[in-house]
C-alpha atoms as a PDB file:
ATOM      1  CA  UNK A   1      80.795 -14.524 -90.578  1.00  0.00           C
ATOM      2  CA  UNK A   2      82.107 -11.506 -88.875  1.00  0.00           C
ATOM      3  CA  UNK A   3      81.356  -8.391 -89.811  1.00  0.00           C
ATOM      4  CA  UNK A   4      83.556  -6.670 -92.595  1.00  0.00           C
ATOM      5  CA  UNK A   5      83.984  -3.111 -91.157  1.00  0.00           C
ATOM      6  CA  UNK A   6      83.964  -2.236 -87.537  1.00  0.00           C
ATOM      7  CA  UNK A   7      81.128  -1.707 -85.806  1.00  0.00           C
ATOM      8  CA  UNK A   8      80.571   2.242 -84.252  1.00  0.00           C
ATOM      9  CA  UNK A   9      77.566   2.894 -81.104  1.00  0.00           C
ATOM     10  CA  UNK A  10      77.997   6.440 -81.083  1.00  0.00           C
ATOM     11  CA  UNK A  11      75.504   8.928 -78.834  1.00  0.00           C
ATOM     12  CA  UNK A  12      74.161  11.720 -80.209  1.00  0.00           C
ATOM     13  CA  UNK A  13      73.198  14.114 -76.397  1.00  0.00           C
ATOM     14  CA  UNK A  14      71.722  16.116 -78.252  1.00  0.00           C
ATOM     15  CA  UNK A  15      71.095  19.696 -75.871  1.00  0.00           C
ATOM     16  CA  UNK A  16      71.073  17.481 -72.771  1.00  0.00           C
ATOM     17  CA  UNK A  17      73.619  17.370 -69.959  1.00  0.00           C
ATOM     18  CA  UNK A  18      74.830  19.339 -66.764  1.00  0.00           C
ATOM     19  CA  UNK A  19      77.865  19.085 -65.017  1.00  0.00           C
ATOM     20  CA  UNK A  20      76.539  16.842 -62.257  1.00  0.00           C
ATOM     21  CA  UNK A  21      74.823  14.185 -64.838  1.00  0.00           C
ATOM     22  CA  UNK A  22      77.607  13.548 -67.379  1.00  0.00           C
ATOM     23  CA  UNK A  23      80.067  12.873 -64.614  1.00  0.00           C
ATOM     24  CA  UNK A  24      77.544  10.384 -63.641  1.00  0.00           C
ATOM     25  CA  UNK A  25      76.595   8.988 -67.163  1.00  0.00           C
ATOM     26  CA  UNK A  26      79.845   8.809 -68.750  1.00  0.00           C
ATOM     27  CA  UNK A  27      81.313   7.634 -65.401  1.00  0.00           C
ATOM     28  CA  UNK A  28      78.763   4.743 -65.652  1.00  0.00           C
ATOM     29  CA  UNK A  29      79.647   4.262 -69.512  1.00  0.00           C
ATOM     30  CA  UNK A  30      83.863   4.058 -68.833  1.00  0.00           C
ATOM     31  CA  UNK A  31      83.022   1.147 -66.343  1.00  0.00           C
ATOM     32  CA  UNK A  32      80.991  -0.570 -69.069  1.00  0.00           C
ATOM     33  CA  UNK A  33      83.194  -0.189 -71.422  1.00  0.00           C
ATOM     34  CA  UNK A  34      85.023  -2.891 -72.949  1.00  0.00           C
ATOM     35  CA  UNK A  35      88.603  -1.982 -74.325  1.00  0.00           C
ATOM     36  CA  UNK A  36      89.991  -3.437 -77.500  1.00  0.00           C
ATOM     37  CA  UNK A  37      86.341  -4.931 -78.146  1.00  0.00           C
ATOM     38  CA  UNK A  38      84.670  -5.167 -81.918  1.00  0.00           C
ATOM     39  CA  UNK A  39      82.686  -1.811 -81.152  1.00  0.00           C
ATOM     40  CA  UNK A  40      83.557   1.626 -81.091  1.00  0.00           C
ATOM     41  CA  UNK A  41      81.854   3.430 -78.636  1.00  0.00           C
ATOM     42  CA  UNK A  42      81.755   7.677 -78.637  1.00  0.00           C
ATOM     43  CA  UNK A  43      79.523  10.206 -77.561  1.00  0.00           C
ATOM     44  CA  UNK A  44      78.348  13.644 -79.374  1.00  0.00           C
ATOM     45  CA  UNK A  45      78.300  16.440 -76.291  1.00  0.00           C
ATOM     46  CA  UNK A  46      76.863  19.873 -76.623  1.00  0.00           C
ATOM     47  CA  UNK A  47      79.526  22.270 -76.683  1.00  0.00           C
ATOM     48  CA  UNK A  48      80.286  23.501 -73.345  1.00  0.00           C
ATOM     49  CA  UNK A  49      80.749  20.231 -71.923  1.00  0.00           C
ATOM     50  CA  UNK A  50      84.077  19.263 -74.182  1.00  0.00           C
ATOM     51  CA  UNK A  51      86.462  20.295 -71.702  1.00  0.00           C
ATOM     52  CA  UNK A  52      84.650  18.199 -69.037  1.00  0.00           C
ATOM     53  CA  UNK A  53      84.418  15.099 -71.605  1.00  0.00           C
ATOM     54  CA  UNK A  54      87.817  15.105 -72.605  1.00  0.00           C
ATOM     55  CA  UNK A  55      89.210  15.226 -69.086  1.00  0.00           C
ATOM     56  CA  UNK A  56      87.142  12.555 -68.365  1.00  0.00           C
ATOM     57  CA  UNK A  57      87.272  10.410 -71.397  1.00  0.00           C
ATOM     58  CA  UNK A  58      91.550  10.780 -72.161  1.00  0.00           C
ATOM     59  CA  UNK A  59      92.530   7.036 -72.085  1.00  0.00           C
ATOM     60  CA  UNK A  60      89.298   5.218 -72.406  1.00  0.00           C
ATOM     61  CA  UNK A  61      88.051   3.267 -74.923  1.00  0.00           C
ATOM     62  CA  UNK A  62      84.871   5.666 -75.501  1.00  0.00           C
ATOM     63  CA  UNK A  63      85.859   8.381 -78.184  1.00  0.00           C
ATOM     64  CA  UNK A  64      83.784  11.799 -78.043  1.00  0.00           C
ATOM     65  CA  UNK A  65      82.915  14.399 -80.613  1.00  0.00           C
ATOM     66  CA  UNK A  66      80.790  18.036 -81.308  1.00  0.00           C
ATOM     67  CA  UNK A  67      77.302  17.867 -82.904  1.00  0.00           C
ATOM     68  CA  UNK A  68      77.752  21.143 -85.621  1.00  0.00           C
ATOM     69  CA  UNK A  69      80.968  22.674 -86.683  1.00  0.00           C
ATOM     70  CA  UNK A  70      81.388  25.898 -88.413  1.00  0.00           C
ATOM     71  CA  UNK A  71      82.839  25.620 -92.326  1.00  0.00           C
ATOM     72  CA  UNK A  72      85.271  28.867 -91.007  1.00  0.00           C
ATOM     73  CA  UNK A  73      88.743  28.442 -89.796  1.00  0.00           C
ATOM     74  CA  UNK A  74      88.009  31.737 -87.511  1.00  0.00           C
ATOM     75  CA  UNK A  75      86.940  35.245 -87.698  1.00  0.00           C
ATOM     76  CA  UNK A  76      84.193  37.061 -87.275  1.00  0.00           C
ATOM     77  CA  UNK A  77      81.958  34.686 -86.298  1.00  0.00           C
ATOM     78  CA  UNK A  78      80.228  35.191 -83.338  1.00  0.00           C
ATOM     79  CA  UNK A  79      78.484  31.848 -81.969  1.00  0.00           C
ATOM     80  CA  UNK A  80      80.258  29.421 -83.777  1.00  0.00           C
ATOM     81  CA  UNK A  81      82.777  27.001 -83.363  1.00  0.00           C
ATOM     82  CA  UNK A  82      85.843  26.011 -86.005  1.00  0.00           C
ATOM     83  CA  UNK A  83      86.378  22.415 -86.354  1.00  0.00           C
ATOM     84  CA  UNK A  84      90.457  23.709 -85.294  1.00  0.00           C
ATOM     85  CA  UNK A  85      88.407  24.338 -81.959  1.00  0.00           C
ATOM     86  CA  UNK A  86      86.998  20.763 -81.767  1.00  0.00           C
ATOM     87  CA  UNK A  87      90.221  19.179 -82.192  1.00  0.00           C
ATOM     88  CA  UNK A  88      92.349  21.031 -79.457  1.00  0.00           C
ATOM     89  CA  UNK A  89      89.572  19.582 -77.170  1.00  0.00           C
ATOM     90  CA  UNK A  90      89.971  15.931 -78.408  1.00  0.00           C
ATOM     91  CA  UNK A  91      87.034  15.262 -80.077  1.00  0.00           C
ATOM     92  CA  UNK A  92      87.227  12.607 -83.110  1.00  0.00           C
ATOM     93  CA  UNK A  93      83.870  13.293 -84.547  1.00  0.00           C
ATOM     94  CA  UNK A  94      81.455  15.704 -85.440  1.00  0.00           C
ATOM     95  CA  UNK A  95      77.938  15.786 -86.642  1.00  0.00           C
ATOM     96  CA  UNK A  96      77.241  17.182 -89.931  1.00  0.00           C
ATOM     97  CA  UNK A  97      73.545  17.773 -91.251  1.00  0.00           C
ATOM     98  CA  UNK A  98      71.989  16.396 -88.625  1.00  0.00           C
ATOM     99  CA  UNK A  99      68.066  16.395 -89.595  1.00  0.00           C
ATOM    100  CA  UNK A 100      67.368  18.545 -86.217  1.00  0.00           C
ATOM    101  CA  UNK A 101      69.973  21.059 -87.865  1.00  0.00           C
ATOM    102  CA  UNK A 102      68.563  20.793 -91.167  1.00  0.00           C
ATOM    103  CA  UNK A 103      64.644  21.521 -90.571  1.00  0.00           C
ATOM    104  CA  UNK A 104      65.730  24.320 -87.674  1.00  0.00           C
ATOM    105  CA  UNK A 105      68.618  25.965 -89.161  1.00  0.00           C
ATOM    106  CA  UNK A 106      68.034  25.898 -92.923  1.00  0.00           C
ATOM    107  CA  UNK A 107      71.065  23.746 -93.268  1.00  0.00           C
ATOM    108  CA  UNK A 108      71.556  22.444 -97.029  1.00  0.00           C
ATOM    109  CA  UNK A 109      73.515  19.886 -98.485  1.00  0.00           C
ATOM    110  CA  UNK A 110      75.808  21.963 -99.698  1.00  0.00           C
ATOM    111  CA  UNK A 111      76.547  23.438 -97.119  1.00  0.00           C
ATOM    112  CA  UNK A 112      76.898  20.104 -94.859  1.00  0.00           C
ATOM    113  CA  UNK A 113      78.897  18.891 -97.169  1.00  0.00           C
ATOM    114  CA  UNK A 114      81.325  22.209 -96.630  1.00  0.00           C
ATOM    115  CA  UNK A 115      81.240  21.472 -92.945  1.00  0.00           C
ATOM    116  CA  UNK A 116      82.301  18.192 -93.070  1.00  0.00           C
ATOM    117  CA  UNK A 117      85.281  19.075 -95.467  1.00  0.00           C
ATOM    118  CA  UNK A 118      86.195  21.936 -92.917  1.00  0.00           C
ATOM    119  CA  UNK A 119      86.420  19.006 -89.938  1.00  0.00           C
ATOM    120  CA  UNK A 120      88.554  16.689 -92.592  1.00  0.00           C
ATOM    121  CA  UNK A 121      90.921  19.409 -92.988  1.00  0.00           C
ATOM    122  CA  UNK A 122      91.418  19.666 -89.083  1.00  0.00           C
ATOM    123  CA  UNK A 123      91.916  15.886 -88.424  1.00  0.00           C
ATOM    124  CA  UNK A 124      88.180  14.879 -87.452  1.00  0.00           C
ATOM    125  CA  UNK A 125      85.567  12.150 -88.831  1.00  0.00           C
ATOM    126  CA  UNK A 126      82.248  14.025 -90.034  1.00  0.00           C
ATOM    127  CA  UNK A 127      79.132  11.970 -89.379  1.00  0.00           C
ATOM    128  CA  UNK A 128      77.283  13.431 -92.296  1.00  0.00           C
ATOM    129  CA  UNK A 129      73.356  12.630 -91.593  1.00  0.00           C
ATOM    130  CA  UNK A 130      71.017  11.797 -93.802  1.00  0.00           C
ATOM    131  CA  UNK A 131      67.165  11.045 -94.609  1.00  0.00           C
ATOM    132  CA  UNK A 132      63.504  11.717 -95.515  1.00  0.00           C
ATOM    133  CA  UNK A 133      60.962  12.852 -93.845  1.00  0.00           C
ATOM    134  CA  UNK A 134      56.987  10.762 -93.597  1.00  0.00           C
ATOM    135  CA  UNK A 135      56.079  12.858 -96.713  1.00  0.00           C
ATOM    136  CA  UNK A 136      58.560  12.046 -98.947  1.00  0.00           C
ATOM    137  CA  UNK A 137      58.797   8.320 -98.204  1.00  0.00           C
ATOM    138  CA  UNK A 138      55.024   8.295 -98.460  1.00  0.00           C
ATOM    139  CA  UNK A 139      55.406  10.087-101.606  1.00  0.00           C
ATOM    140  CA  UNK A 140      57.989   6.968-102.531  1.00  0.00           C
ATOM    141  CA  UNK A 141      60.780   9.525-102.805  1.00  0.00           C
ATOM    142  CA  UNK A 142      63.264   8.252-100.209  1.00  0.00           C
ATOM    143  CA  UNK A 143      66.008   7.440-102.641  1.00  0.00           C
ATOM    144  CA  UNK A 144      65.910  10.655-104.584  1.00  0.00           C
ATOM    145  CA  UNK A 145      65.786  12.663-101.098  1.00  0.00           C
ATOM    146  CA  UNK A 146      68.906  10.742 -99.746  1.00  0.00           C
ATOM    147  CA  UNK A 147      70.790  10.605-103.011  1.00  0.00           C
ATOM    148  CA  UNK A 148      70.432  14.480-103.627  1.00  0.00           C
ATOM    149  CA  UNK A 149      71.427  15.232 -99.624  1.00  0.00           C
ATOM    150  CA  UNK A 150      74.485  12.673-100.743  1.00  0.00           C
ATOM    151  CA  UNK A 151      75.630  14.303-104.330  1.00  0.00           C
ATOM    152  CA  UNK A 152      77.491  17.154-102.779  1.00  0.00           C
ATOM    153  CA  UNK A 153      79.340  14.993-100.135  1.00  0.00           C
ATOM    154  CA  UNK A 154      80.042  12.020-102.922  1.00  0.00           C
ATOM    155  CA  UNK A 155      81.837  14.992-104.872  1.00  0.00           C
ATOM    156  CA  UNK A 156      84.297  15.500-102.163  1.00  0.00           C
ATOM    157  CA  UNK A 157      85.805  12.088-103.642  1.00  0.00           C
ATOM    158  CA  UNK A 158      86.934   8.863-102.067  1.00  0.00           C
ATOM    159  CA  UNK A 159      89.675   9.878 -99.827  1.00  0.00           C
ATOM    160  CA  UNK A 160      87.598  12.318 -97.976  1.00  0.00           C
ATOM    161  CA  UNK A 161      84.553   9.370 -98.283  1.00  0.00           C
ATOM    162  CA  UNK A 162      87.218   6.745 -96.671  1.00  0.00           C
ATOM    163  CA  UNK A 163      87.680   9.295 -93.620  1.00  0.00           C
ATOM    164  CA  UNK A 164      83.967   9.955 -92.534  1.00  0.00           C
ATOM    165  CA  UNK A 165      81.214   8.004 -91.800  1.00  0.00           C
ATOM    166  CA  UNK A 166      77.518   8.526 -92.888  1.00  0.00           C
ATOM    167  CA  UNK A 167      74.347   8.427 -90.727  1.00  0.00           C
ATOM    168  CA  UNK A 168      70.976   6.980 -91.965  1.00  0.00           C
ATOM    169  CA  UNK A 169      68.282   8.991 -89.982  1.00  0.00           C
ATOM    170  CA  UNK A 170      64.730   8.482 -91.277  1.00  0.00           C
ATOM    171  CA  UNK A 171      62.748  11.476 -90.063  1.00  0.00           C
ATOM    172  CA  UNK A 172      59.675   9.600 -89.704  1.00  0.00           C
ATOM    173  CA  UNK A 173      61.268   7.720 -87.280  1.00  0.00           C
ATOM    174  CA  UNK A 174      62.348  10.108 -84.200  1.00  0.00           C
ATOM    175  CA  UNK A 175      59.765  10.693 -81.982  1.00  0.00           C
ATOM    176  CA  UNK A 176      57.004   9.372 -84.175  1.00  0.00           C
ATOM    177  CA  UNK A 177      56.524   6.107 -82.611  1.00  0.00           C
ATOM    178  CA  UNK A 178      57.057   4.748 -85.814  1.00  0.00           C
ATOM    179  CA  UNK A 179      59.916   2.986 -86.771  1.00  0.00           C
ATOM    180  CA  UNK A 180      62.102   1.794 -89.436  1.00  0.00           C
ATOM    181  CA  UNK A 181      62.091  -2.189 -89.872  1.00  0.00           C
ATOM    182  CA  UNK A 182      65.395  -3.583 -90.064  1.00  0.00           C
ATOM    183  CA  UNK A 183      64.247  -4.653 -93.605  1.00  0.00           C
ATOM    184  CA  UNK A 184      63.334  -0.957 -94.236  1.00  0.00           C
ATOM    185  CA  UNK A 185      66.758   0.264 -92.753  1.00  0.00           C
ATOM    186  CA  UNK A 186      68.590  -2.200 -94.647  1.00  0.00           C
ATOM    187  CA  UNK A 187      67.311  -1.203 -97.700  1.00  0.00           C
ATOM    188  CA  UNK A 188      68.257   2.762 -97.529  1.00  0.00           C
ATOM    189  CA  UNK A 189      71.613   1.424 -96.148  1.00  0.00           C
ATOM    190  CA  UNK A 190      71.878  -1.091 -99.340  1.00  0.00           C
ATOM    191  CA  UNK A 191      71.244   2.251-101.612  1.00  0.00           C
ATOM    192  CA  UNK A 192      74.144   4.492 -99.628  1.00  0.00           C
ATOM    193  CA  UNK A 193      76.127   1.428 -99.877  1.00  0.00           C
ATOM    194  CA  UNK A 194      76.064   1.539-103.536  1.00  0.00           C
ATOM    195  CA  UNK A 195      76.548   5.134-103.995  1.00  0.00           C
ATOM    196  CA  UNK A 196      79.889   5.209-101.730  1.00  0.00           C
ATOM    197  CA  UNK A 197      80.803   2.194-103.961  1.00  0.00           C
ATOM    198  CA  UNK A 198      80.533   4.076-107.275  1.00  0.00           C
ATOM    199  CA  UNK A 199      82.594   6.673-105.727  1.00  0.00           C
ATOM    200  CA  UNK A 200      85.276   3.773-104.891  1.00  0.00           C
ATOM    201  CA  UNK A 201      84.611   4.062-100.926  1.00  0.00           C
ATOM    202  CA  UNK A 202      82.305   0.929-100.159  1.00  0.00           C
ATOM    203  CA  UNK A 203      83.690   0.354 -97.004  1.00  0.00           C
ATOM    204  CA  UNK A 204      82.501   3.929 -95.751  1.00  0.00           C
ATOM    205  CA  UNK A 205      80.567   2.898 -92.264  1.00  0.00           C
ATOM    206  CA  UNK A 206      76.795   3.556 -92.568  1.00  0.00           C
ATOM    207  CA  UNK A 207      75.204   3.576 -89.109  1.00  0.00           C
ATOM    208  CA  UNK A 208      71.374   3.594 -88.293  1.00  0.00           C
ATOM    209  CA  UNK A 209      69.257   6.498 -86.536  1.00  0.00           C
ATOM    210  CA  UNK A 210      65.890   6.727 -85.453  1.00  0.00           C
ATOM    211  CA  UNK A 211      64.691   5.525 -81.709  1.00  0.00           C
ATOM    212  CA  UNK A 212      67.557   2.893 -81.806  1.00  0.00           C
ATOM    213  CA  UNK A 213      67.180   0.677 -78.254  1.00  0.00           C
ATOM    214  CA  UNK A 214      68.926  -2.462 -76.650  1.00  0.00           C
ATOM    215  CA  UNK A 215      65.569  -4.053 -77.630  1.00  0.00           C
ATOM    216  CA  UNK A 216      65.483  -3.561 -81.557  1.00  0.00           C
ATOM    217  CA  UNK A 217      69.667  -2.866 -81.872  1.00  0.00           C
ATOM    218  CA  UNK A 218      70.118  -6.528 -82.410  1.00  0.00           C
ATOM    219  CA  UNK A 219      68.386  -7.227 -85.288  1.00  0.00           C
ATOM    220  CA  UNK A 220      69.405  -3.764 -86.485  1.00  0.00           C
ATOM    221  CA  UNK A 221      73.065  -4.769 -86.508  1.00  0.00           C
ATOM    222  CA  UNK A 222      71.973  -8.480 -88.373  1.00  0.00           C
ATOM    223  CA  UNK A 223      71.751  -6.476 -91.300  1.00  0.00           C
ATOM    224  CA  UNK A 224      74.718  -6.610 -93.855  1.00  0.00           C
ATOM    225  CA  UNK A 225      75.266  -2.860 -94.695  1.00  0.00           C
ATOM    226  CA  UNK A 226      74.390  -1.632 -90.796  1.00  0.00           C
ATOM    227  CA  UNK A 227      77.612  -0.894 -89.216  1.00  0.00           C
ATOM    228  CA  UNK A 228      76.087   0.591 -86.035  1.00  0.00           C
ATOM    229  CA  UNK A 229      73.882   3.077 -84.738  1.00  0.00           C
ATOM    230  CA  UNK A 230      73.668   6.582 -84.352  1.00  0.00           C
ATOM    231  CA  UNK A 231      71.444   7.006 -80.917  1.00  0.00           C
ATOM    232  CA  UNK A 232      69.786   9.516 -79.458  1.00  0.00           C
ATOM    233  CA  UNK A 233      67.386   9.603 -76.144  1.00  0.00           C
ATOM    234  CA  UNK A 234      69.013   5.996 -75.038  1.00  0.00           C
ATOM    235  CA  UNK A 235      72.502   7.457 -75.209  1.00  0.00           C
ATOM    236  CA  UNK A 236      71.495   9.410 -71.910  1.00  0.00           C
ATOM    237  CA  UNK A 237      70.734   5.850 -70.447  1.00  0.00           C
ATOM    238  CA  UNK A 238      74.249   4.420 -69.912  1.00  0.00           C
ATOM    239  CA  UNK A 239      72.731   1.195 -69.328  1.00  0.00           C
ATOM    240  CA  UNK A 240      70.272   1.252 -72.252  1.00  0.00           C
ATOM    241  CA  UNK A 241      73.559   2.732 -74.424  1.00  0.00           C
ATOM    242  CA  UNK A 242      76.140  -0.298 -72.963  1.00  0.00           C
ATOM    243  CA  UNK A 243      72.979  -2.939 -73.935  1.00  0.00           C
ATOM    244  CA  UNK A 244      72.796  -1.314 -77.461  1.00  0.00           C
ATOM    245  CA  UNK A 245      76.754  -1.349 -77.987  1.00  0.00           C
ATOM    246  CA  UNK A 246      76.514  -4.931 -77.084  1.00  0.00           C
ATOM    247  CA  UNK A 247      73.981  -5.972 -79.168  1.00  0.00           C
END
């Protein structure tokens, strides 16, 4: 049986990249990338490298977004960037709530969920991240942690739900050397899935985060209610990144 919503690899660089190496990586990603295929492919670039995506992305099949947005249209403002910004480079997508964001920057749901209504109104797909950290899974309070960082992006209602995608990031798994199962995984994805589908947006892609590689993607993806994968260090690898997009 196919799969009922298209599948999305997207790389998250994270505050990686020079000049010389993304004209490299994303060179080697463009000739590994298969047009009009059943995955979306796009990458997440820091900032000052959205000029040099664009220009070399315009025409491919590989997408590319910003990993924060500001909730301002403009003003005074120094040091951040308006989602209006984002789109005259191109991007499709932007990160919202990523958990690095959260735990450094203080960033609450509330105000995640603000941010990704500010990149709706300019045109753009939020990728509004979510999930616990070892504490509060250990604690056996995964679902109340995700469903709480959810409520204020749920209220935003189903058109807005239809337009974005959300990004299952367990905590415990990035840089832990633990992992998520796909059994695990499925089973947050299973209780997003049913909280989109209250709020009449079921078909809302949910992708999976946390030390995604071409070795575990596969039986990642076998899961019903994993639509892709949000990935972080093996995005840099534009082999590792084509193998996981495959999978």
């Amino acid at each position: 049986m196919s799969h009922p919503r298209k599948r999305l690899v997207m790389g998250n660089w994270k505050m990686h990249g020079s000049l010389q190496d993304n004209a490299a990586l994303l060179g080697a990603l463009l000739s590994g990338a298969v047009r009009g295929g059943d995955t979306e492919l796009a990458v997440c670039v820091p900032f000052p490298y959205l000029s040099q995506t664009q220009a070399l992305l315009s025409g491919s099949p590989v997408s590319w977004g910003a990993q924060d947005v500001s909730i301002h249209e403009r003003g005074a403002y120094t040091g951040e960037t308006s989602a209006a910004m984002l789109a005259d480079f191109g991007c499709s997508w932007v990160l919202c709530g990523h958990s690095e964001r959260r735990a450094m920057h203080a960033e609450s749901s509330s105000l995640v969920a603000a941010k990704a209504s500010s990149a709706l109104a300019c045109g753009l797909s939020p990728v509004v991240c979510v999930g616990e950290t070892l504490p509060e899974r250990d604690a056996g309070n995964a679902e109340r942690v995700i469903g709480d960082q959810l409520d204020p992006v749920l209220a935003l209602g189903a058109g807005a739900l239809g337009r974005m995608v959300i990004a299952y990031e367990p905590v415990w798994a990035i840089g832990t050397g633990r992992t998520a199962t796909p059994d695990q995984a499925q089973a947050v994805h299973a209780f997003i899935r049913a909280a989109l589908s209250r709020r009449g947006a079921g078909q809302t892609r949910i992708l999976y985060g946390g030390s995604v590689k071409a070795a575990n993607a596969a039986a990642l993806f076998a899961q019903p209610d994993i639509d892709g994968a949000l990935v972080g260090g093996a995005s840099l690898v534009a082999d590792e990144f084509l193998k996981i997009a495959a999978a």
